[in-house]
N, C-alpha and C. Protein backbone atom coordinates (compact mmCIF):
# COMPACT_ATOMS: atom_id res chain seq x y z
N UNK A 1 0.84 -1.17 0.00
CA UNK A 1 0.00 0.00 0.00
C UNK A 1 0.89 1.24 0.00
N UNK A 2 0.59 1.66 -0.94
CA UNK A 2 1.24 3.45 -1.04
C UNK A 2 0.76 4.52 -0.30
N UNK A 3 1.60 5.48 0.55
CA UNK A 3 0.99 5.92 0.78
C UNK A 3 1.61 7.48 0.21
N UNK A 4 0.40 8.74 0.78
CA UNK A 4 0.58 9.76 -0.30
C UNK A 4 0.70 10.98 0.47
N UNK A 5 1.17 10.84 1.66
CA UNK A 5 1.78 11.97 2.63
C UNK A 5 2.76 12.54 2.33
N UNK A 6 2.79 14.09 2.32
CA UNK A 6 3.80 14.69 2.15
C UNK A 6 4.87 15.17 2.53
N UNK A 7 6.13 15.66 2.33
CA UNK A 7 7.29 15.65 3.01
C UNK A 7 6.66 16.41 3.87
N UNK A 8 7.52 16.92 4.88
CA UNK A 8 7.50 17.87 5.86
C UNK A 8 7.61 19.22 5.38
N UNK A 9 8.59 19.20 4.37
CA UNK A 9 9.06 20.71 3.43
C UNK A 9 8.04 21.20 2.90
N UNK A 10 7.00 20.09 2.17
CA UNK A 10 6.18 20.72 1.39
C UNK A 10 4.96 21.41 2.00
N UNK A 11 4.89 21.15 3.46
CA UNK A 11 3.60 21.50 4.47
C UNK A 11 3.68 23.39 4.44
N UNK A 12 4.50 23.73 4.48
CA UNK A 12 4.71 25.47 4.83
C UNK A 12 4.53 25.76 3.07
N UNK A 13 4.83 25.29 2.31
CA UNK A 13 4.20 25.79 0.67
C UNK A 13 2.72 25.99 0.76
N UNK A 14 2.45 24.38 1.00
CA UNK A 14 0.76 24.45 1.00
C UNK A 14 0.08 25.50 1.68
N UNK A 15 0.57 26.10 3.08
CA UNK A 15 0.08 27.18 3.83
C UNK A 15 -0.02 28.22 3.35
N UNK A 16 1.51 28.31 2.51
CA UNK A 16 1.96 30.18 2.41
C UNK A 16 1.02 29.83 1.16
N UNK A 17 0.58 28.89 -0.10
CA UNK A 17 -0.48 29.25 -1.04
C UNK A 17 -1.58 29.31 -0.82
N UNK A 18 -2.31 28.80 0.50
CA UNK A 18 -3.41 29.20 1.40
C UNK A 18 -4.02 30.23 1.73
N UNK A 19 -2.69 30.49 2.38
CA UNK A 19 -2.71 32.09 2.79
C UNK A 19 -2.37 33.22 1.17
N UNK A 20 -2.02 32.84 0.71
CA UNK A 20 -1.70 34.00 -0.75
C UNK A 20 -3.30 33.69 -1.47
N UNK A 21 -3.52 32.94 -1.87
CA UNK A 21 -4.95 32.37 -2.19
C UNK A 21 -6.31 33.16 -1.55
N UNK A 22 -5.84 33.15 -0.35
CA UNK A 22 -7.19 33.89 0.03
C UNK A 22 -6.96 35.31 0.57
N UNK A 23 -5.81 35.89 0.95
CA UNK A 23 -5.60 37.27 0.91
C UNK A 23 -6.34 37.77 -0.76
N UNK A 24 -5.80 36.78 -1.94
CA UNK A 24 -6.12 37.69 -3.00
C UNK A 24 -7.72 37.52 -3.07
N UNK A 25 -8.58 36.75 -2.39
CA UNK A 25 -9.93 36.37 -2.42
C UNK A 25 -10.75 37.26 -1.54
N UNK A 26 -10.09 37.76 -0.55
CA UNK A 26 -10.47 38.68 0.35
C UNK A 26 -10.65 40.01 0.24
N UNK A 27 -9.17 40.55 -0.38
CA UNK A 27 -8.73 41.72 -0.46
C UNK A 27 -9.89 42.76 -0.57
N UNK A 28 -10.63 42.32 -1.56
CA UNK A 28 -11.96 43.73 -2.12
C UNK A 28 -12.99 44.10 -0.73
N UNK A 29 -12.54 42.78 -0.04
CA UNK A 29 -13.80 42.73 0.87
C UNK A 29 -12.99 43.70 2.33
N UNK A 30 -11.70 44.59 2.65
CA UNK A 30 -10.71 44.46 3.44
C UNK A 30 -10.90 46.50 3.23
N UNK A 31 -11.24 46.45 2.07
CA UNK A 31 -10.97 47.95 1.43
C UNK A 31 -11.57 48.78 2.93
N UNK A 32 -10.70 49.74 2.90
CA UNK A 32 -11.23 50.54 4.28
C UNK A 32 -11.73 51.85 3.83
N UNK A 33 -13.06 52.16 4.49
CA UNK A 33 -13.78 53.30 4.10
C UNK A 33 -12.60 54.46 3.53
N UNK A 34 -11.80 54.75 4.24
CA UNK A 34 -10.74 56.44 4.05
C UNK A 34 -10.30 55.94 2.40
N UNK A 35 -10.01 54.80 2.30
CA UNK A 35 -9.40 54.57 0.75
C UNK A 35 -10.15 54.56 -0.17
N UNK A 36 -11.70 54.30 0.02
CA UNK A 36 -12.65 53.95 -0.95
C UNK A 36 -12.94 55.68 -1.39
N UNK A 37 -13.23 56.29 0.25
CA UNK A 37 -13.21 58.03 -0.12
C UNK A 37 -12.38 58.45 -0.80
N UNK A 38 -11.45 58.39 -0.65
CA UNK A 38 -10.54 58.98 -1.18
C UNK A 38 -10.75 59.12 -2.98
N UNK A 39 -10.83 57.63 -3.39
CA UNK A 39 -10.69 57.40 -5.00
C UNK A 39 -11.97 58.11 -5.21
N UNK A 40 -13.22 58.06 -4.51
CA UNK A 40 -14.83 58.95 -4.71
C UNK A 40 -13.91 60.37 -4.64
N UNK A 41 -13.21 60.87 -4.07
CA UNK A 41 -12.96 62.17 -4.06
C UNK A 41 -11.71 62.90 -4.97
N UNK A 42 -11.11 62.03 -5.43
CA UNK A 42 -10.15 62.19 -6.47
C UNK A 42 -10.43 62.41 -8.35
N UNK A 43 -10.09 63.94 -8.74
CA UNK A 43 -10.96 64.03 -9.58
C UNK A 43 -9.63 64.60 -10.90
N UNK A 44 -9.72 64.21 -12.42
CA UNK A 44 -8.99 64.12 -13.22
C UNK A 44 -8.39 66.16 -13.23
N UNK A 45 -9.14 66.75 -13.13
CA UNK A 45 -8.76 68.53 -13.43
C UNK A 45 -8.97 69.41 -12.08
N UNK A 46 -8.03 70.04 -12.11
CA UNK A 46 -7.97 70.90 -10.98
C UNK A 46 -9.27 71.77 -10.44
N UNK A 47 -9.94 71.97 -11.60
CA UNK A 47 -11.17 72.70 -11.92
C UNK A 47 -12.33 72.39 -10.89
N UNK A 48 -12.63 70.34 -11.31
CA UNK A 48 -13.91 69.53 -11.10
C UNK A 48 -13.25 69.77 -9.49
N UNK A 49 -11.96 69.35 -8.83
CA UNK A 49 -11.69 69.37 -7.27
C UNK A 49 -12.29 70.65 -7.22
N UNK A 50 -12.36 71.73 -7.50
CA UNK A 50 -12.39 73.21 -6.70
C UNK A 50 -14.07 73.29 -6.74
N UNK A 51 -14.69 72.20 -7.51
CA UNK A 51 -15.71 72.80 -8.21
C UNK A 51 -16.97 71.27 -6.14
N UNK A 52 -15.76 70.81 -6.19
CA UNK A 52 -16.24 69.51 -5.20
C UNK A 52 -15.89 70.05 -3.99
N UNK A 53 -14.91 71.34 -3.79
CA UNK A 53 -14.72 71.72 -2.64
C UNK A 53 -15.41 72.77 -2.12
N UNK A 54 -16.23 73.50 -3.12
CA UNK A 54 -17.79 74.23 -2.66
C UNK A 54 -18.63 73.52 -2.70
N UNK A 55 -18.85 72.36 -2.87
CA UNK A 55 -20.09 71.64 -2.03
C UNK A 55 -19.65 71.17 -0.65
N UNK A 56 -18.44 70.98 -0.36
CA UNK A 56 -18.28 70.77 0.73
C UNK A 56 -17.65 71.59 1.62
N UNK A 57 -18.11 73.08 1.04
CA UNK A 57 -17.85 74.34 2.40
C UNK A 57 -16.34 74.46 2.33
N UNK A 58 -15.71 74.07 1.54
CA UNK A 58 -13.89 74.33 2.12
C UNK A 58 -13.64 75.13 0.57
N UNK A 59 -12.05 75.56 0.94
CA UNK A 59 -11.87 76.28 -0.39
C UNK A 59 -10.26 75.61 -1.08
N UNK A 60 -10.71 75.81 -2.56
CA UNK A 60 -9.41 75.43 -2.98
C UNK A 60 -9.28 73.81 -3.77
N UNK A 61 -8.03 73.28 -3.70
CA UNK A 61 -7.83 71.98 -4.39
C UNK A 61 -5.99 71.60 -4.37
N UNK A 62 -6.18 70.44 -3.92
CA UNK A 62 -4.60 70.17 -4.21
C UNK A 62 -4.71 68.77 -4.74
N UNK A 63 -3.28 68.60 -5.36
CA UNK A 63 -2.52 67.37 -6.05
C UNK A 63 -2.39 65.95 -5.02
N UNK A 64 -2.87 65.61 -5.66
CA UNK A 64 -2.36 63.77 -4.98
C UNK A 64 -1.96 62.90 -6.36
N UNK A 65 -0.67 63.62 -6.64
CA UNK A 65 -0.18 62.69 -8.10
C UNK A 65 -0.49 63.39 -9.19
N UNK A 66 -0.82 62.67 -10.21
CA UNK A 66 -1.80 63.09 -11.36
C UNK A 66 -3.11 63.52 -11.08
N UNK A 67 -3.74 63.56 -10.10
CA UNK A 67 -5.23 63.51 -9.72
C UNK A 67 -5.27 64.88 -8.99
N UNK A 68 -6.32 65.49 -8.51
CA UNK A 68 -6.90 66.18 -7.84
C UNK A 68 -7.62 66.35 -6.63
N UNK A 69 -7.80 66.74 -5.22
CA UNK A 69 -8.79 66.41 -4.34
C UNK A 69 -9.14 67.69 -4.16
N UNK A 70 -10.30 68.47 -3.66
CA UNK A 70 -10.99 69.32 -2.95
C UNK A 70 -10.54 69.37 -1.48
N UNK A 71 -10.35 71.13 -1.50
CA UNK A 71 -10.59 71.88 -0.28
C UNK A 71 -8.93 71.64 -0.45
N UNK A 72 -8.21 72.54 0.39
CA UNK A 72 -6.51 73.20 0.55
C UNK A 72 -5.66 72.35 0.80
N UNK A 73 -6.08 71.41 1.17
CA UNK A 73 -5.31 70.23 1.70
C UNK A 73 -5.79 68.88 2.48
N UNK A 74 -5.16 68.14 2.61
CA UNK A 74 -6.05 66.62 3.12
C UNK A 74 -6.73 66.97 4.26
N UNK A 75 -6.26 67.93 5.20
CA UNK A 75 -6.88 67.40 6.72
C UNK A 75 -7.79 68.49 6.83
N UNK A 76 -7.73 69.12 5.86
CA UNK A 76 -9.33 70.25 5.84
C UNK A 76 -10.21 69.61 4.92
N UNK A 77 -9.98 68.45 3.98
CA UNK A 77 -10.77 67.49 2.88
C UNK A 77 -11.36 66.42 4.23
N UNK A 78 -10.73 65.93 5.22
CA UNK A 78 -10.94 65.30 6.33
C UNK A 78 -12.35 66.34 7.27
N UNK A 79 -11.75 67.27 7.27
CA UNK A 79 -12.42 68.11 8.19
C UNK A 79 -13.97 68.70 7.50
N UNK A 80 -13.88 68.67 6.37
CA UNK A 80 -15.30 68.91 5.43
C UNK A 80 -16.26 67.98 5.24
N UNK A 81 -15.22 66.76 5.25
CA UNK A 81 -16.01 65.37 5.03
C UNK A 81 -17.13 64.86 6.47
N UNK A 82 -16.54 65.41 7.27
CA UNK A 82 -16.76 65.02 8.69
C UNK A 82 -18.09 66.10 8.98
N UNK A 83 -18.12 67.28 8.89
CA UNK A 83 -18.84 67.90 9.09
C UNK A 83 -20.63 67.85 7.92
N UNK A 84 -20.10 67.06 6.82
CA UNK A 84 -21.12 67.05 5.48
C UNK A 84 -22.38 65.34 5.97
């Protein structure tokens, strides 16, 4: 009779593809509100941010990269969000 147990070596593979397997199965479900805002608040022209930071009472627009956010800076975009 054969049997079909595996080395010892191969036991920590099977895990770490376990674990890689379902981190990538999870991930969407992990997204945390501040990051999801963020991409909702990130806008292609300097214009559409300034135009998102009078609906939300603050003034202005700054850069995050290529992109745009409303109101002068993050922690007054924080501080608008909170109050809306």
């Amino acid at each position: 009779m054969t049997q079909h147990d595996s080395s010892p070596l191969q036991q920590p593979y099977r895990w770490a593809l376990l674990v890689a397997l379902s981190a990538v199965a999870f991930a969407p479900l992990l997204t945390t509100a501040p990051a999801a805002a963020h991409m909702k608040g990130m806008f292609k022209t300097k214009q559409e941010a300034e135009q998102r930071a009078v609906e939300l009472k603050c003034k202005g627009a700054f850069a995050m990269g290529s992109l745009w956010m409303p109101c002068a800076n993050e922690q007054a975009l924080h501080k608008a969000l909170q109050n809306n």
